[in-house]
N, C-alpha and C. Protein backbone atom coordinates (compact mmCIF):
# COMPACT_ATOMS: atom_id res chain seq x y z
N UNK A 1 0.85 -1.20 0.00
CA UNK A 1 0.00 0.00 0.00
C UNK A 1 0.88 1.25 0.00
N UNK A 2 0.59 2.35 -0.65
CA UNK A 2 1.63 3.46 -0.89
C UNK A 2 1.43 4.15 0.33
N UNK A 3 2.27 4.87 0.65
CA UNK A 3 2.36 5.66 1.67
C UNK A 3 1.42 6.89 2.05
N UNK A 4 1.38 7.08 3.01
CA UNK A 4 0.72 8.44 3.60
C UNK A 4 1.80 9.68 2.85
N UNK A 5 0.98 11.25 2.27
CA UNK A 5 2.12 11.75 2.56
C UNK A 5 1.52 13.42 2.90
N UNK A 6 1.90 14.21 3.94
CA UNK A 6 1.94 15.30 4.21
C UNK A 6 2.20 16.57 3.70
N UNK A 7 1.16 17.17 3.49
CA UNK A 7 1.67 18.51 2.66
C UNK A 7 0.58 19.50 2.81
N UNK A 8 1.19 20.93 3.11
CA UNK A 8 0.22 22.14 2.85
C UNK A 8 -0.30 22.42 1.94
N UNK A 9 -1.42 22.54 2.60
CA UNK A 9 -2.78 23.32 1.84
C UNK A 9 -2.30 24.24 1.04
N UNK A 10 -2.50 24.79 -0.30
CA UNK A 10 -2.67 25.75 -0.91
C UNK A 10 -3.61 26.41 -1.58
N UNK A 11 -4.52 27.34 -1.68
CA UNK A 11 -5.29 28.16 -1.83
C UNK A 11 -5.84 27.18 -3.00
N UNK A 12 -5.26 26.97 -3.96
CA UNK A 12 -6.12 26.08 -5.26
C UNK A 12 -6.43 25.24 -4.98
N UNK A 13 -6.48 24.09 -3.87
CA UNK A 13 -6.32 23.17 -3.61
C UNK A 13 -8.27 23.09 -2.83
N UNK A 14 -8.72 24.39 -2.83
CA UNK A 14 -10.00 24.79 -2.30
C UNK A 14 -10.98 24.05 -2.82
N UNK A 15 -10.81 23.56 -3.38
CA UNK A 15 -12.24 22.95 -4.22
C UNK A 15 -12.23 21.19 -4.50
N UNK A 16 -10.88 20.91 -3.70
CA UNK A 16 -11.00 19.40 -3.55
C UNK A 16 -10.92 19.56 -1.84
N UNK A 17 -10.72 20.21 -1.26
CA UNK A 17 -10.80 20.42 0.28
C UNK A 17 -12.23 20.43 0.83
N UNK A 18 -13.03 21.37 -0.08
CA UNK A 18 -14.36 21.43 -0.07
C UNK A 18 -15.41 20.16 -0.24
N UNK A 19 -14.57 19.54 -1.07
CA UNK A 19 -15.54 18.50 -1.86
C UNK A 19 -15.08 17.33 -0.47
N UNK A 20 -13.88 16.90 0.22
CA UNK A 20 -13.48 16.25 1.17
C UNK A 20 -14.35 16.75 2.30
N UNK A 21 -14.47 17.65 2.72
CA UNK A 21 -15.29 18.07 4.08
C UNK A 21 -16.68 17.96 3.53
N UNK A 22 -17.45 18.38 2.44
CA UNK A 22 -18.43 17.47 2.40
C UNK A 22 -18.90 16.47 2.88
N UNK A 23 -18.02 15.49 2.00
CA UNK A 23 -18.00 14.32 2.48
C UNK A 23 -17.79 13.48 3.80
N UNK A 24 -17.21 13.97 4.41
CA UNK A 24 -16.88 13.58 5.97
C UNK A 24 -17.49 14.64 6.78
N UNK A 25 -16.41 15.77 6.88
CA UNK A 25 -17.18 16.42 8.31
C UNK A 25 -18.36 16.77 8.11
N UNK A 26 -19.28 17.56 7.55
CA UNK A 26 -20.48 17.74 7.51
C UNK A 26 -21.06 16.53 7.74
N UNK A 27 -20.89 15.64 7.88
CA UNK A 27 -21.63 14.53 8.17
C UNK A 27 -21.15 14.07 9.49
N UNK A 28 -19.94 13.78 9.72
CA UNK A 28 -19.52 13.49 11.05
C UNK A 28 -19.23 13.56 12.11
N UNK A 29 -18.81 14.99 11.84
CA UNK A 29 -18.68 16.20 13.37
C UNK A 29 -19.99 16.00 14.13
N UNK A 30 -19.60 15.66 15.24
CA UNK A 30 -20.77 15.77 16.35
C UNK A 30 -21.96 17.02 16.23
N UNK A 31 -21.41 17.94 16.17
CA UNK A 31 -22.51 19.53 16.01
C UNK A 31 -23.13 19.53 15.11
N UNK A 32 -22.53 19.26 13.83
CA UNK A 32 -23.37 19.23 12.05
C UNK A 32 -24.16 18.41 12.57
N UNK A 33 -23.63 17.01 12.91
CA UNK A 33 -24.92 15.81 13.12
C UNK A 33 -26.01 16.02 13.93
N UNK A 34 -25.63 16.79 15.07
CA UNK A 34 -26.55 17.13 15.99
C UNK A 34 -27.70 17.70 15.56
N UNK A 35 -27.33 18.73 15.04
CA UNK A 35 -28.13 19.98 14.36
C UNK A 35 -28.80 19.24 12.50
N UNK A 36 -28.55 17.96 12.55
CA UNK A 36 -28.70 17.84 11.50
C UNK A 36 -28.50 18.87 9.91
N UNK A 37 -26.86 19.62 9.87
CA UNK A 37 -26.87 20.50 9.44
C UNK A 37 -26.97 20.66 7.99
N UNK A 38 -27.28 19.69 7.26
CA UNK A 38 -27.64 19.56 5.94
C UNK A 38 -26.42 20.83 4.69
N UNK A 39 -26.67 21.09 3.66
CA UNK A 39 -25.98 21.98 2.68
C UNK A 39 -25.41 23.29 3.02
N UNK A 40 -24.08 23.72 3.29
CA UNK A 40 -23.95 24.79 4.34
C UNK A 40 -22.56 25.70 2.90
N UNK A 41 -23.24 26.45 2.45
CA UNK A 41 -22.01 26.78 1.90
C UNK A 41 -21.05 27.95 2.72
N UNK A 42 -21.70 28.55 4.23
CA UNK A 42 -21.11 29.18 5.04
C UNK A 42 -19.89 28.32 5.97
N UNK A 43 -19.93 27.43 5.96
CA UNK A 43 -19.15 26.58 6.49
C UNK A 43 -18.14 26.07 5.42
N UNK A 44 -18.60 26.09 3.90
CA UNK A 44 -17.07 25.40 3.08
C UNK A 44 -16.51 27.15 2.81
N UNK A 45 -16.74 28.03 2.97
CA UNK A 45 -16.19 29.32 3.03
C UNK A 45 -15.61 29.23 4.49
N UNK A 46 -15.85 28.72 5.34
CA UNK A 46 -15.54 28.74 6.76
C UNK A 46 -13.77 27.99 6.56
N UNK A 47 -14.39 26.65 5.85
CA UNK A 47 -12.99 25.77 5.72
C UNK A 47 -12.00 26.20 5.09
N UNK A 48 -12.25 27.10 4.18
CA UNK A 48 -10.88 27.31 3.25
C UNK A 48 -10.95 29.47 3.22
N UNK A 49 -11.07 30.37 3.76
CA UNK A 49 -10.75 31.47 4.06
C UNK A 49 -9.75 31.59 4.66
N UNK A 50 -8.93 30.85 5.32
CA UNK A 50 -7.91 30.85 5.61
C UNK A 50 -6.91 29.72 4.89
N UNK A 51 -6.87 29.29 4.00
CA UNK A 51 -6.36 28.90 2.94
C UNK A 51 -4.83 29.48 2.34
N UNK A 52 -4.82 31.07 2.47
CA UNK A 52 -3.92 32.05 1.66
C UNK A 52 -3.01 32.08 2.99
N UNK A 53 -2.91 32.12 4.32
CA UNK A 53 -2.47 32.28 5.13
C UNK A 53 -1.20 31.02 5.22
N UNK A 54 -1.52 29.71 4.27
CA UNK A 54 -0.30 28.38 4.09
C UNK A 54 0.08 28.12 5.76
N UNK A 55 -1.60 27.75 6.44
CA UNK A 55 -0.85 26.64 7.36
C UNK A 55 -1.63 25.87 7.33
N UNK A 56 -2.50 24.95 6.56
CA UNK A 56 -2.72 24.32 6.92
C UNK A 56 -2.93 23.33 6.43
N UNK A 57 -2.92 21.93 6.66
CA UNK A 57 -2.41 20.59 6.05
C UNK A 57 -2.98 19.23 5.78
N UNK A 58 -3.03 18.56 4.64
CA UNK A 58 -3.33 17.30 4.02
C UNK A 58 -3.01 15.86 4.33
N UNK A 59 -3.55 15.40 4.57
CA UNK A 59 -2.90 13.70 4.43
C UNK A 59 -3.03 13.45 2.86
N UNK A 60 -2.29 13.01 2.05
CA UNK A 60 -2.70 12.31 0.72
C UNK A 60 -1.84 10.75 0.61
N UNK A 61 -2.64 10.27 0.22
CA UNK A 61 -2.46 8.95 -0.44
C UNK A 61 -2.87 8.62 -2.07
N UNK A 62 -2.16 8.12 -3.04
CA UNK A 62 -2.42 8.23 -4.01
C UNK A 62 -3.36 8.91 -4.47
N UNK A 63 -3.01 10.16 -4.37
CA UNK A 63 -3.55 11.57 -4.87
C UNK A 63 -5.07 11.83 -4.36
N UNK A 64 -5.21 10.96 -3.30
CA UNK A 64 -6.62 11.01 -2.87
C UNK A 64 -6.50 11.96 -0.95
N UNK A 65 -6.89 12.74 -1.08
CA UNK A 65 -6.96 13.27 0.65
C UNK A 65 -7.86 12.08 1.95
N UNK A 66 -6.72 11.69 2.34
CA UNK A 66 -7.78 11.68 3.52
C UNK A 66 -8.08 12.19 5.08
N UNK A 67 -7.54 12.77 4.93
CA UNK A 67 -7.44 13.95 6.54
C UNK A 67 -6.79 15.33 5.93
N UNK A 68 -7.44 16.31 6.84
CA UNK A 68 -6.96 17.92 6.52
C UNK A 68 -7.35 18.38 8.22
N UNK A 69 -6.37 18.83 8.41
CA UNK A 69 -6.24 20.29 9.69
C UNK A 69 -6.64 21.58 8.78
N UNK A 70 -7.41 22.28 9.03
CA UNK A 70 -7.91 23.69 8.86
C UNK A 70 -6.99 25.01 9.91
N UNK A 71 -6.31 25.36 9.54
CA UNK A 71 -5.58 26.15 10.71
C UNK A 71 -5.85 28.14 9.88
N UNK A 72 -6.02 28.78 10.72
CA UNK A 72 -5.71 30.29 10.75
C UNK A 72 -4.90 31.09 11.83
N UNK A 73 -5.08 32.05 11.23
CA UNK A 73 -3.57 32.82 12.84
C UNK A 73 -4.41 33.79 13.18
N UNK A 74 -4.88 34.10 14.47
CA UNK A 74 -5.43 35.28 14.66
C UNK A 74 -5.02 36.40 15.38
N UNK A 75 -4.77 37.58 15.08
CA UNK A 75 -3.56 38.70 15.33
C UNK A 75 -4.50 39.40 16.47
N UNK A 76 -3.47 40.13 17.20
CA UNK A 76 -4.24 40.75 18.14
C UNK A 76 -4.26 41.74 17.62
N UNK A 77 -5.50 42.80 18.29
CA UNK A 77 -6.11 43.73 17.70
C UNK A 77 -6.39 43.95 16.25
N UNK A 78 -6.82 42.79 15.80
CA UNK A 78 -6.99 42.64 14.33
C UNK A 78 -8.06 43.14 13.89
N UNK A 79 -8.00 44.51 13.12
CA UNK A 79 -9.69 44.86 12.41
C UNK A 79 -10.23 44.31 11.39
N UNK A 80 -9.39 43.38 11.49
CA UNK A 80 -10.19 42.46 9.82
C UNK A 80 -11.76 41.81 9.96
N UNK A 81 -12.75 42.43 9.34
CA UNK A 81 -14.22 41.89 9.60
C UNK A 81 -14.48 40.52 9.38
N UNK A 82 -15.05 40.30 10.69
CA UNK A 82 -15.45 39.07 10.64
C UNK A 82 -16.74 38.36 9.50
N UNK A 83 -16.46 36.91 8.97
CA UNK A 83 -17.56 36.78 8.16
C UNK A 83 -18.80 36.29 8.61
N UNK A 84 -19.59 37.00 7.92
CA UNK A 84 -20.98 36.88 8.19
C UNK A 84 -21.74 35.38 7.93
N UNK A 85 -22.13 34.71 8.54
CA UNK A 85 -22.64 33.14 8.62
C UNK A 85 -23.77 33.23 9.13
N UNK A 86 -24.64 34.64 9.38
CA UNK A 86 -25.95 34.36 9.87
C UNK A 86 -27.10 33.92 8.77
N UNK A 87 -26.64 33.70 7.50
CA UNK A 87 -27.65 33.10 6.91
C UNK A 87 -27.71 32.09 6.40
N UNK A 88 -27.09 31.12 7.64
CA UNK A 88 -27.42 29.84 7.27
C UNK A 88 -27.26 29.48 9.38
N UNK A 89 -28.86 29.78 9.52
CA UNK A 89 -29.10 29.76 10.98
C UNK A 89 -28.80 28.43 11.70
N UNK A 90 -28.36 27.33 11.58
CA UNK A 90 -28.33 25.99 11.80
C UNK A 90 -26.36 26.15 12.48
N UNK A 91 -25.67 26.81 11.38
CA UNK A 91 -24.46 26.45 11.41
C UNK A 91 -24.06 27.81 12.59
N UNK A 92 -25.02 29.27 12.15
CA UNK A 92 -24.94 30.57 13.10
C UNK A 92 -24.58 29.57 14.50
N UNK A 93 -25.19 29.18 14.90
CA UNK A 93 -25.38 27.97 16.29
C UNK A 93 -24.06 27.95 16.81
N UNK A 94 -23.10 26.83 15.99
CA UNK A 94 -21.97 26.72 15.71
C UNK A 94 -21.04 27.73 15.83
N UNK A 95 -21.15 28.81 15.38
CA UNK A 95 -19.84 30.00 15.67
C UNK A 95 -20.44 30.72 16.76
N UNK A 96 -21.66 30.96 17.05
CA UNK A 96 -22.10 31.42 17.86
C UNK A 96 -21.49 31.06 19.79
N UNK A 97 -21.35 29.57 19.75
CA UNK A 97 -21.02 29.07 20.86
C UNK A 97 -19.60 29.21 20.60
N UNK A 98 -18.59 28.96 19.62
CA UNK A 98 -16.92 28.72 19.20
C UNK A 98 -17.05 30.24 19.74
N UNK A 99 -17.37 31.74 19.13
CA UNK A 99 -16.76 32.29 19.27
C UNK A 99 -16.96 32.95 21.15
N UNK A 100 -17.98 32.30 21.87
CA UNK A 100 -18.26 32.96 23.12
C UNK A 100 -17.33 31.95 24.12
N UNK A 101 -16.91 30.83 23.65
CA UNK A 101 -15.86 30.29 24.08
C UNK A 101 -14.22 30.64 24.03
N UNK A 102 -14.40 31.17 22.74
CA UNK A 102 -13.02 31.84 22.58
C UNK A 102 -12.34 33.38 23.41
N UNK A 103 -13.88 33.74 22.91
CA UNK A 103 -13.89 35.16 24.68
C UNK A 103 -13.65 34.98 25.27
N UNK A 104 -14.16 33.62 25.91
CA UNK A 104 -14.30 33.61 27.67
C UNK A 104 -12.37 33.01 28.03
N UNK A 105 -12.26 32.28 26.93
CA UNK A 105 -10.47 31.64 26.99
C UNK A 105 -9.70 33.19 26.94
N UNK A 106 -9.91 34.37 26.30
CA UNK A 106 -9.25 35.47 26.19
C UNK A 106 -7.42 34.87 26.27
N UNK A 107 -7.20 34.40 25.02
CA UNK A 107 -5.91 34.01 25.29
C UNK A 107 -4.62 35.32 25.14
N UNK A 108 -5.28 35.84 24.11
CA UNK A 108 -4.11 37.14 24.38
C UNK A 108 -4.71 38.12 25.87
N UNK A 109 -5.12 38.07 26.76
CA UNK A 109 -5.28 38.53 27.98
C UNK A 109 -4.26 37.21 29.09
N UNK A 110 -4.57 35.77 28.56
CA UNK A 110 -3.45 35.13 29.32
C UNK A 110 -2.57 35.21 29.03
N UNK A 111 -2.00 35.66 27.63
CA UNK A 111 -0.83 35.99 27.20
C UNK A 111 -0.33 37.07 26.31
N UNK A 112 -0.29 38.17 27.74
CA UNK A 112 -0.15 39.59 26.65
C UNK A 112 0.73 39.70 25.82
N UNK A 113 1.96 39.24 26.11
CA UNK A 113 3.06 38.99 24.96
C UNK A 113 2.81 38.77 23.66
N UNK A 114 1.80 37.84 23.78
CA UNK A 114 1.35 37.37 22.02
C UNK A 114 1.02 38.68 21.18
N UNK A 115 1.50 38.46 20.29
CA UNK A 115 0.86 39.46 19.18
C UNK A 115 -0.56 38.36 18.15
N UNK A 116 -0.22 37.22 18.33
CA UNK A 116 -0.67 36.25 17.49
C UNK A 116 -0.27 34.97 17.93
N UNK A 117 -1.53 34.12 17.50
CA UNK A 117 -1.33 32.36 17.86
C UNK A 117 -2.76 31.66 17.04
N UNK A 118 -2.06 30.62 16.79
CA UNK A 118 -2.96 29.81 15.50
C UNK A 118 -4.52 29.08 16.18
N UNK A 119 -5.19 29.51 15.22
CA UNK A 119 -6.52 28.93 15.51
C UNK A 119 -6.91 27.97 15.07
N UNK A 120 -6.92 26.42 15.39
CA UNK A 120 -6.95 24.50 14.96
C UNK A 120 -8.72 25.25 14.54
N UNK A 121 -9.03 24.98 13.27
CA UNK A 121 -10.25 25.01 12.90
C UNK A 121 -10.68 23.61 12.99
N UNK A 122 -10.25 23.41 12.14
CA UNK A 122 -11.18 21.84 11.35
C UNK A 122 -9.98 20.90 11.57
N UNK A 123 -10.52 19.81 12.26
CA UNK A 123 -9.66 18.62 12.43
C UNK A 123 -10.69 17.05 11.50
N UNK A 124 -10.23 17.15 10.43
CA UNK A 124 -11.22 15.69 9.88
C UNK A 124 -10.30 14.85 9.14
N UNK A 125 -10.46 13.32 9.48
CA UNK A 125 -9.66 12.42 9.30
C UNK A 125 -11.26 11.74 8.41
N UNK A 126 -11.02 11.21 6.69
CA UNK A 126 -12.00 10.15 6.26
C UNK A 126 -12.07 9.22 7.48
N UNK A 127 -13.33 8.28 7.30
CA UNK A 127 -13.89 7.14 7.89
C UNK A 127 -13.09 5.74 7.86
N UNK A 128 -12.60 5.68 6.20
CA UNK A 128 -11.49 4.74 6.01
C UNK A 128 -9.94 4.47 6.60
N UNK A 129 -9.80 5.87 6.50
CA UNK A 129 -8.51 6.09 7.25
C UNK A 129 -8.27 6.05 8.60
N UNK A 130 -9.63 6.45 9.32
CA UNK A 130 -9.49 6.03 11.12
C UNK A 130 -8.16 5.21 11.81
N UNK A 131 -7.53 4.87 12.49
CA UNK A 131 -6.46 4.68 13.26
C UNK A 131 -5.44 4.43 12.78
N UNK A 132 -5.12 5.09 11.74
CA UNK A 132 -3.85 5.11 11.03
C UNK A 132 -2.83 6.59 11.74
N UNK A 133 -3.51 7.32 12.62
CA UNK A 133 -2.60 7.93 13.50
C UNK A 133 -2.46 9.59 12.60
N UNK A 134 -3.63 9.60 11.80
CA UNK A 134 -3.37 10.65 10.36
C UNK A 134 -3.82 12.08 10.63
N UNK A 135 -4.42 12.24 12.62
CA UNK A 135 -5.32 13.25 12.49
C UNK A 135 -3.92 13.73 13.52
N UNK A 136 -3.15 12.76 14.44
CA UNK A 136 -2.05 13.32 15.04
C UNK A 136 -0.68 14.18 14.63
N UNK A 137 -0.69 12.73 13.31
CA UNK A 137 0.47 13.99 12.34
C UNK A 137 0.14 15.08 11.83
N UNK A 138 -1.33 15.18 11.72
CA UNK A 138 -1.52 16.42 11.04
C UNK A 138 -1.14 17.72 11.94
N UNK A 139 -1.75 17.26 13.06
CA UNK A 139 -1.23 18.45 14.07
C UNK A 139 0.49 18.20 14.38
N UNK A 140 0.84 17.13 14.52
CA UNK A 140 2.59 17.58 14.64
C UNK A 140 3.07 18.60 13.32
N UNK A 141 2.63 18.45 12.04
CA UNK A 141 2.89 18.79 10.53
C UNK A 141 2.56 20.78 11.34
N UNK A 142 1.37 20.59 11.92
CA UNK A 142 0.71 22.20 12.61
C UNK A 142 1.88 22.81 13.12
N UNK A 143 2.31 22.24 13.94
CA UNK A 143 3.15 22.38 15.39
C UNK A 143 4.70 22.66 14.59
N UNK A 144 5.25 21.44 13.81
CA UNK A 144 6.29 21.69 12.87
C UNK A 144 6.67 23.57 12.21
N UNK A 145 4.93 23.63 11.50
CA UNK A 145 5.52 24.78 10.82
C UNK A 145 5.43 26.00 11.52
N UNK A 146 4.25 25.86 12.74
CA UNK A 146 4.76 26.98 13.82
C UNK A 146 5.97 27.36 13.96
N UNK A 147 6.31 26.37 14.37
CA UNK A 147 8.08 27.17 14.53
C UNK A 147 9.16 27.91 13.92
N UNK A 148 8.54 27.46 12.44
CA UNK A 148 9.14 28.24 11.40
C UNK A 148 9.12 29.36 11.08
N UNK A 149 7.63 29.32 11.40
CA UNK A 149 7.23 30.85 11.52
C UNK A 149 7.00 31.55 12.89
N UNK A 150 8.10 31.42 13.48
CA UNK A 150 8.33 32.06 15.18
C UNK A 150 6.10 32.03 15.66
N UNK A 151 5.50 31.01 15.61
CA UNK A 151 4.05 31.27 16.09
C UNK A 151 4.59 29.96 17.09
N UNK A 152 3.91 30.32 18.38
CA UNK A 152 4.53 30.19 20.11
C UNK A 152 3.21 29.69 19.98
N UNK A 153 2.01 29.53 19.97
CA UNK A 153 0.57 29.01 20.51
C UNK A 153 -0.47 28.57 19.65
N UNK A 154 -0.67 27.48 19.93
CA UNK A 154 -2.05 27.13 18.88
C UNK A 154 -3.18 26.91 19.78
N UNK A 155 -4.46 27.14 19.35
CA UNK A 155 -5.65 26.97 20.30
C UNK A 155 -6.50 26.19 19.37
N UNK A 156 -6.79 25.21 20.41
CA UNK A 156 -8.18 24.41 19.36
C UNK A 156 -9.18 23.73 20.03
N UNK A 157 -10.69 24.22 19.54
CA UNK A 157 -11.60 23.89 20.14
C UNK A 157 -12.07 22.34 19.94
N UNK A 158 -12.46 21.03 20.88
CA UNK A 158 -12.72 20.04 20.09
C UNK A 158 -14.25 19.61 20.47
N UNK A 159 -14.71 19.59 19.74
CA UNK A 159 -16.69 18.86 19.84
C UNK A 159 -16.49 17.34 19.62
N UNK A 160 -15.31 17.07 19.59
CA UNK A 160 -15.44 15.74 19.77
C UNK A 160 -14.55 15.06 20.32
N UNK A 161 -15.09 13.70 21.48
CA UNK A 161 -13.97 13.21 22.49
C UNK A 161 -13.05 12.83 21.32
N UNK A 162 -12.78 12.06 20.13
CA UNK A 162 -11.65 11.55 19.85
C UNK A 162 -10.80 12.87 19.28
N UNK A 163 -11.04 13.78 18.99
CA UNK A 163 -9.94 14.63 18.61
C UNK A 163 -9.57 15.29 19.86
N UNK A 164 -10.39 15.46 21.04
CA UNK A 164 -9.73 16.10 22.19
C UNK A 164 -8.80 14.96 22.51
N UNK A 165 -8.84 13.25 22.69
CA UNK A 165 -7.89 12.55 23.18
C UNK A 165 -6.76 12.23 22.14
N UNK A 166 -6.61 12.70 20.96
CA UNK A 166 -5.19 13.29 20.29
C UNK A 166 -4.80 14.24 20.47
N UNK A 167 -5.47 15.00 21.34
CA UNK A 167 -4.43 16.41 21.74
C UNK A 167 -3.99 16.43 22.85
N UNK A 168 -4.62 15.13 23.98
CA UNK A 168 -3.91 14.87 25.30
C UNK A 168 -3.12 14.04 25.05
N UNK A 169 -3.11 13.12 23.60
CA UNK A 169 -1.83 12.23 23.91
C UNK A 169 -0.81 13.23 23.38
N UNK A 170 -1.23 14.35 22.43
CA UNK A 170 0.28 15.00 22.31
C UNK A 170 0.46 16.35 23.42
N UNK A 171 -0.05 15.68 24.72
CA UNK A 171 0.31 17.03 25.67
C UNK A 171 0.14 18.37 25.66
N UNK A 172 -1.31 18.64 25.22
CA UNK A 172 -1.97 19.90 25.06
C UNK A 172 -2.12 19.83 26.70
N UNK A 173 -2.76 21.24 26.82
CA UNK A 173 -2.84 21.89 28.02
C UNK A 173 -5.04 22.17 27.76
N UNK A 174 -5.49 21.40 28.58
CA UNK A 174 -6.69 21.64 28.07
C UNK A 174 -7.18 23.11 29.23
N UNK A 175 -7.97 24.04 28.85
CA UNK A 175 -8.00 25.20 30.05
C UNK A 175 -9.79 25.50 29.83
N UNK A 176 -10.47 24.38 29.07
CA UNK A 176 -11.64 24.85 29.84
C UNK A 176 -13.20 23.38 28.85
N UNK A 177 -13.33 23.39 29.62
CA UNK A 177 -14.87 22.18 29.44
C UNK A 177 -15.60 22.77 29.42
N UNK A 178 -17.07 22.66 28.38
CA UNK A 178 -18.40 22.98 28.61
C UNK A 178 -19.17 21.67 28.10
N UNK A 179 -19.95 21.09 28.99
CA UNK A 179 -21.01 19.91 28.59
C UNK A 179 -22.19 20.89 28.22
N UNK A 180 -22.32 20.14 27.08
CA UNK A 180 -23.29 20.29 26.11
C UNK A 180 -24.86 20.23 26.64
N UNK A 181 -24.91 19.49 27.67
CA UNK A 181 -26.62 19.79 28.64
C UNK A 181 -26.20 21.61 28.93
N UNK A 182 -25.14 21.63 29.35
CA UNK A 182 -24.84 22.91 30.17
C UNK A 182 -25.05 24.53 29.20
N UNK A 183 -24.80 23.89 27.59
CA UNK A 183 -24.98 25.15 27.15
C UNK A 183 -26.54 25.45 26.68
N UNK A 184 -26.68 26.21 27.05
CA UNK A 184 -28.53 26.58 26.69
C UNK A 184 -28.82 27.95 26.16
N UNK A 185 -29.81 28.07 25.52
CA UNK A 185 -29.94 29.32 24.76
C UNK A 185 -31.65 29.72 25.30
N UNK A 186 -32.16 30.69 26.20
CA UNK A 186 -33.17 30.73 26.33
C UNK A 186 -33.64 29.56 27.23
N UNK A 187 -33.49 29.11 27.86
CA UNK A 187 -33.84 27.57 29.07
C UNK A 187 -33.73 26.68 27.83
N UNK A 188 -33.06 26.27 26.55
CA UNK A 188 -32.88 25.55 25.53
C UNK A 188 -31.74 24.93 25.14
N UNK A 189 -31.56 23.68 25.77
CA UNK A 189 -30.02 22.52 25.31
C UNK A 189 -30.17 22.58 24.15
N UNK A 190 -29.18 23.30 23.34
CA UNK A 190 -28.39 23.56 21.39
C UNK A 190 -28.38 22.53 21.08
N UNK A 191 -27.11 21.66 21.91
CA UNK A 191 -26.81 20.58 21.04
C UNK A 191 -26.78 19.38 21.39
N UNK A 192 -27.44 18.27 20.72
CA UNK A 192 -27.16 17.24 22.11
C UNK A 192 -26.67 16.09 20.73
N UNK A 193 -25.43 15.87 21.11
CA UNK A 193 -24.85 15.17 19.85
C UNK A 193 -24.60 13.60 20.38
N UNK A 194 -24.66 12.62 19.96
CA UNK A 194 -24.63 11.45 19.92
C UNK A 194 -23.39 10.94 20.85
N UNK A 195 -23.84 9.99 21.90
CA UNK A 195 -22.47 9.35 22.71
C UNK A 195 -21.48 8.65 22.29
N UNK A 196 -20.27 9.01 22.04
CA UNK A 196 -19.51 9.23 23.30
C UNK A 196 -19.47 10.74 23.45
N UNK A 197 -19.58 12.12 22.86
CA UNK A 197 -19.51 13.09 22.77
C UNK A 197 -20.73 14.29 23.07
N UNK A 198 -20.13 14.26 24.64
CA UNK A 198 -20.18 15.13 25.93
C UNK A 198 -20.47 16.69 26.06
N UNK A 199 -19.07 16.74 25.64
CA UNK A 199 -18.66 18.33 25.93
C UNK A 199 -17.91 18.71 24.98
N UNK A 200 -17.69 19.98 24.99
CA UNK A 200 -16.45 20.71 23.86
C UNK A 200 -15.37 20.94 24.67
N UNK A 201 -14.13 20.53 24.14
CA UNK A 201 -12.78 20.95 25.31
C UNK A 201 -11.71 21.91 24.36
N UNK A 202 -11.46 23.07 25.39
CA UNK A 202 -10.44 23.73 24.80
C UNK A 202 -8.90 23.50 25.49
N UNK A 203 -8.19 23.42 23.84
CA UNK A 203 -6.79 23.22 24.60
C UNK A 203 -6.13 23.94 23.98
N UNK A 204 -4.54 23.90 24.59
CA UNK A 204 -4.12 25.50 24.20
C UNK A 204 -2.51 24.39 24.10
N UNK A 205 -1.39 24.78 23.11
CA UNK A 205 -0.41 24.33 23.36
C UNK A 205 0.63 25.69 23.09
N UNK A 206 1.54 25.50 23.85
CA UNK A 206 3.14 26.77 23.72
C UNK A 206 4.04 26.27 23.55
N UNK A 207 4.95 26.54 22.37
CA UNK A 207 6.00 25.90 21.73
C UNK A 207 7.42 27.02 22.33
């Protein structure tokens, strides 16, 4: 069988990235499923807008993808406008809770030093490929090019236990839990996604 092989995303590369998260995460991520989130083209704009930024990375096997990390860098005091996803109210849900989590973490307040540190978007490994170890390298491949580019911190939110327990086997620092009974909108549980998957865990790593 040919090898696994690792390589960054590049901006053209958008429209087979798209067509891959189709196929898997929209279907498999705990939250999409939850929410039953059906055709979202705010979310394949979600996956690849940070695309031009070159961090973030592929598994391929005979020219076929089967795992991608989604990564962006987010600068402090950055006025760059945020994109608009309220019209596709299912997925609004979704950034709605990511980004009141990301407040409440205030990581450049834990770390005023930072000017900037990478944001783990999308972690999706195909169905076929499962324990071939493809969603871990992707984040070492993360972690690798941090350094290159002097970036000290990556933060990544996970909605699902198996990608939070690849970020404790590679010694993330997790700094905050919310169970999913716990988040409510109006006396209203959002999301209640299929067991084994609980809670959302944020972890934070410093290189």
């Amino acid at each position: 069988m040919a090898e696994i092989s690792y390589e960054m995303i590049k901006p053209e590369d958008a429209d087979e990235v798209v067509a891959f998260i189709r196929r898997h995460f929209f279907e498999d991520e705990p939250l999409n499923r939850s929410l039953k989130l059906g055709e979202c083209k705010e979310l394949e704009i979600f996956s690849t807008e940070s695309l031009p930024e070159h961090i973030s990375f592929k598994a391929v096997r005979n020219g076929e993808i089967l795992g991608v990390m989604i990564n962006g860098v987010v600068h402090k005091n950055s006025d760059a406008p945020h994109a608009d996803f309220s019209g596709h109210e299912k997925f609004q849900k979704i950034i709605t809770m990511s980004e009141g989590l990301e407040h409440q973490c205030d990581i450049f307040g834990r770390f005023p030093e930072l000017q900037s540190y990478v944001d783990g978007r999308i972690m999706c490994v195909a169905n076929s490929a499962r324990g071939l170890g493809i969603a871990g390298r992707l984040v070492e491949e993360t972690l690798k090019h941090m350094i290159s580019e002097n970036l000290s911190l990556i933060y990544i939110q996970c909605s699902s236990l198996y990608s939070a327990r690849v970020l404790e086997k590679l010694n993330f620092s997790e700094i905050l839990t919310l169970k999913y009974e716990d988040y409510k909108i109006d006396g209203q549980q959002v999301f209640s996604p299929e067991k084994p998957h609980e809670s959302v865990k944020i972890f934070i790593k410093r290189l």
